[in-house]
Protein backbone atom coordinates (compact mmCIF):
# COMPACT_ATOMS: atom_id res chain seq x y z
CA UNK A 1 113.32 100.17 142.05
CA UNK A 2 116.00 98.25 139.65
CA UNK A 3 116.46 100.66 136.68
CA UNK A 4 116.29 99.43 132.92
CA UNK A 5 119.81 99.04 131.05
CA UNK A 6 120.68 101.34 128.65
CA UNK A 7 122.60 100.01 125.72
CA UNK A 8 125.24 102.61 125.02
CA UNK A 9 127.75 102.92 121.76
CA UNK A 10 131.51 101.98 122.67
CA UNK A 11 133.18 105.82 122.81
CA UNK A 12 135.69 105.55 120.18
CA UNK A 13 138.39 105.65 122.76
CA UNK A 14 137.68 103.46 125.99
CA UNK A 15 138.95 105.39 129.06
CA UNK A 16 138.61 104.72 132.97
CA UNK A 17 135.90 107.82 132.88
CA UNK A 18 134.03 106.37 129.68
CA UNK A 19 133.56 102.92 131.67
CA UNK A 20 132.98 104.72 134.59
CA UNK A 21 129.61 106.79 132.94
CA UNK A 22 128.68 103.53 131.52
CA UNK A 23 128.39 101.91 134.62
CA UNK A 24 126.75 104.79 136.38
CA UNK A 25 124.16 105.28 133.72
CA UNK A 26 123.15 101.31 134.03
CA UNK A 27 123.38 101.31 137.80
CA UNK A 28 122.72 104.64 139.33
CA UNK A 29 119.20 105.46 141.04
CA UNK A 30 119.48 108.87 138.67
CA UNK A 31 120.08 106.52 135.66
CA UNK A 32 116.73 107.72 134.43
CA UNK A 33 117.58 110.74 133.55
CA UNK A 34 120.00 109.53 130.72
CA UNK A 35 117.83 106.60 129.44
CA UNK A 36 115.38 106.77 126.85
CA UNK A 37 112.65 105.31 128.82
CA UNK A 38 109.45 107.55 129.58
CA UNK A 39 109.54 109.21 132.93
CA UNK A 40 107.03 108.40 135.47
CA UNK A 41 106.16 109.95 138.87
CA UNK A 42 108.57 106.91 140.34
CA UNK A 43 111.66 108.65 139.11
CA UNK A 44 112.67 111.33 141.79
CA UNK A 45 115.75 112.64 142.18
CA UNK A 46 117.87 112.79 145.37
CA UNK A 47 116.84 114.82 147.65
CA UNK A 48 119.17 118.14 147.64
CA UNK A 49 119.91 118.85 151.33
CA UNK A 50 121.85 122.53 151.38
CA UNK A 51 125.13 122.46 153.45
CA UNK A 52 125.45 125.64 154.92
CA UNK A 53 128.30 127.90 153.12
CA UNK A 54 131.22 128.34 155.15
CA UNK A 55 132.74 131.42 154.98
CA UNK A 56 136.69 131.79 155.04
CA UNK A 57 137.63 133.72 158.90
CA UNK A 58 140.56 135.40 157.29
CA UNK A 59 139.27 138.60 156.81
CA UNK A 60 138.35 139.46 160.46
CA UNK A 61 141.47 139.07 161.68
CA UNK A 62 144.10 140.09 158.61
CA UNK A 63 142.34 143.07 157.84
CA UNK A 64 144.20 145.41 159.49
CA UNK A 65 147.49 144.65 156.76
CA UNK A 66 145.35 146.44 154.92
CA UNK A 67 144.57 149.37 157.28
CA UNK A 68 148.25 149.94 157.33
CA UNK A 69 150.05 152.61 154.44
CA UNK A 70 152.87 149.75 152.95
CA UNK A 71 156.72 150.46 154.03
CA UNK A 72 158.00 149.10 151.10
CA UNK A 73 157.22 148.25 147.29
CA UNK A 74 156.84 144.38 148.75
CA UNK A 75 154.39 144.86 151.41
CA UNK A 76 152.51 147.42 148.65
CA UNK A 77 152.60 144.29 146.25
CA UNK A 78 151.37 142.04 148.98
CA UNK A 79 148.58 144.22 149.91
CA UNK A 80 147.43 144.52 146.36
CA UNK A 81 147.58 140.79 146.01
CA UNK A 82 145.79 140.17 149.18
CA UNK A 83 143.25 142.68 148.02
CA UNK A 84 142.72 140.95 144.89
CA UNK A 85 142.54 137.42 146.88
CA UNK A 86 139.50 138.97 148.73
CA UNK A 87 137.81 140.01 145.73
CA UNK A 88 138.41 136.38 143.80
CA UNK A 89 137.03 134.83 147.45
CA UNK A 90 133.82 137.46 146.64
CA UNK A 91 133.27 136.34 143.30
CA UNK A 92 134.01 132.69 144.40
CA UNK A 93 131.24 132.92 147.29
CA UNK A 94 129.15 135.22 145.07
CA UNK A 95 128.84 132.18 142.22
CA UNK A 96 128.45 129.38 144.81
CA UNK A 97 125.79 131.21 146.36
CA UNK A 98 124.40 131.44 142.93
CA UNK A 99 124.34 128.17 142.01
CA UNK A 100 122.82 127.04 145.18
CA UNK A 101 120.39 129.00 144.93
CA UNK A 102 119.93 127.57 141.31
CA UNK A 103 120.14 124.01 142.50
CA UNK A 104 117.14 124.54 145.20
CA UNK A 105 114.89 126.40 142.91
CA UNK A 106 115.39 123.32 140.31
CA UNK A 107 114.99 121.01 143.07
CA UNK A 108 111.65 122.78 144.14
CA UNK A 109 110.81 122.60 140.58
CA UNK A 110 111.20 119.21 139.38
CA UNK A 111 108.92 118.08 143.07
CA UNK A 112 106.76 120.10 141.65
CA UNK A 113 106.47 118.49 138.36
CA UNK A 114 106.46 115.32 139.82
CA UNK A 115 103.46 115.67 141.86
CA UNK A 116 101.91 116.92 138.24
CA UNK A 117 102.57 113.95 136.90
CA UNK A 118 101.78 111.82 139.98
CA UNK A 119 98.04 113.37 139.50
CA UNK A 120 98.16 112.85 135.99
CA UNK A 121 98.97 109.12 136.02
CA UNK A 122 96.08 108.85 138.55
CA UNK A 123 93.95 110.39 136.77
CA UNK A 124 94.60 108.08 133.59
CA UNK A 125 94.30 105.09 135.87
CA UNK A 126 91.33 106.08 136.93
CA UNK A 127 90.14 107.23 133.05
CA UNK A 128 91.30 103.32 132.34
CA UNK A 129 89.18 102.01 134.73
CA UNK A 130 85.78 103.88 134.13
CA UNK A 131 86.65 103.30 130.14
CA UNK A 132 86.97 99.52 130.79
CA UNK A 133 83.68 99.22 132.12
CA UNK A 134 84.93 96.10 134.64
CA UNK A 135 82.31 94.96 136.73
CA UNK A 136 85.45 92.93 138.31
CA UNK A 137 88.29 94.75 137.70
CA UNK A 138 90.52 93.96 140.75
CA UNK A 139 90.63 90.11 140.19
CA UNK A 140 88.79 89.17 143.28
CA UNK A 141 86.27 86.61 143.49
CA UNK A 142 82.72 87.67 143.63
CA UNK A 143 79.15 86.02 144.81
CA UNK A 144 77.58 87.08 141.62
CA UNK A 145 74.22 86.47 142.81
CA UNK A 146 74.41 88.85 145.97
CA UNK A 147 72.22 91.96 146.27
CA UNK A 148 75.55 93.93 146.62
CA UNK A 149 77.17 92.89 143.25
CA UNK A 150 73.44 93.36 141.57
CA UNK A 151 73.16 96.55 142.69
CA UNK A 152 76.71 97.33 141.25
CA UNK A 153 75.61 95.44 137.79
CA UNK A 154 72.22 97.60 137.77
CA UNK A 155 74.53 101.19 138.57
CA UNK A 156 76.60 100.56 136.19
CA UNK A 157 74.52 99.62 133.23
CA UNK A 158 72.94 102.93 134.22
CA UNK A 159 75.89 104.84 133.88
CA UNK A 160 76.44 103.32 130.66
CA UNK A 161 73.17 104.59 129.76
CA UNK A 162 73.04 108.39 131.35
CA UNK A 163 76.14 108.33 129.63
CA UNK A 164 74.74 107.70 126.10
CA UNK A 165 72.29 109.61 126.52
CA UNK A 166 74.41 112.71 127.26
CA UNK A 167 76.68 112.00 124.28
CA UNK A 168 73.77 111.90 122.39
CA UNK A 169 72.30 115.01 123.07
CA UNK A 170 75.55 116.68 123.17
CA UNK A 171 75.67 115.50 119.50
CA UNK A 172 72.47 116.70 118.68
CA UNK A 173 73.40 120.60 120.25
CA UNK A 174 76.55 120.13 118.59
CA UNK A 175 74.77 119.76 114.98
CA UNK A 176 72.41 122.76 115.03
């Protein structure tokens, strides 16, 4: 689905990375996103496919230093600074885990809101049609003088009808 070009202002100073966002915002699949066009249900993102975390193996077999009371004032510093690696690797893996979970939620989100809007636009279309009135609609040629287009003509000037009528007394509750 070609995207629409955006037509961005020149960033005051013209950098590898500002040319770089320019071009991705014109050619990207995402592009939409940054343009000012309407979204429609066409626009989907990327699918997000989780990688599974990895998890570092250092701990299973280093964490016996640990275990151990230190000799020395060195192997006490390394311990503490091993110690505090861990806990940076915990709040590392705690944030990524975090944000992935973030990132699927969104993702599970925004198909959501896209099949919304999917139903939506059908639902116009099909509003547009019936509002139209189109006996021939789909630019087909018809044998206008078959019983099957008749009996289309005759259904539909009496849903025209039924429908005035209801209208009408809807009006009429509506007033007293």
């Amino acid at each position: 689905m070609p995207t629409p070009t955006t037509q961005h202002p020149p960033p005051a100073v013209s950098t590898g990375w500002h040319l770089a966002a320019e071009e991705a915002a014109d050619t990207l699949s995402t592009s939409f996103l940054v343009t000012e066009t309407p979204l429609t249900s066409a626009h989907r993102l990327p699918p997000f496919v989780p990688s599974e975390l990895t998890w570092t193996p250092t701990r299973k077999w280093k964490h016996q230093l640990l275990d151990r009371d230190p000799e020395n004032e060195t192997e006490l510093t390394y311990q503490n600074a091993l110690r505090q690696s861990y806990t940076c690797e915990d709040q590392s893996t705690a944030e990524l885990t975090k944000m992935h979970s973030a990132v699927v939620l969104q993702s599970m989100f925004c198909d959501r809101l896209s099949s919304q809007l999917a139903a939506q636009e059908e639902k116009q279309k099909k509003n547009a049609q019936k509002k139209k009135g189109k006996l021939v609609g789909d630019g087909l040629p018809r044998l206008l003088t078959s019983d099957e287009f008749h009996n289309h003509v005759v259904e539909h000037k009496k849903a025209i009808v039924d429908k005035e009528v209801a209208w009408e007394e809807w009006r009429k509750q509506r007033d007293e």
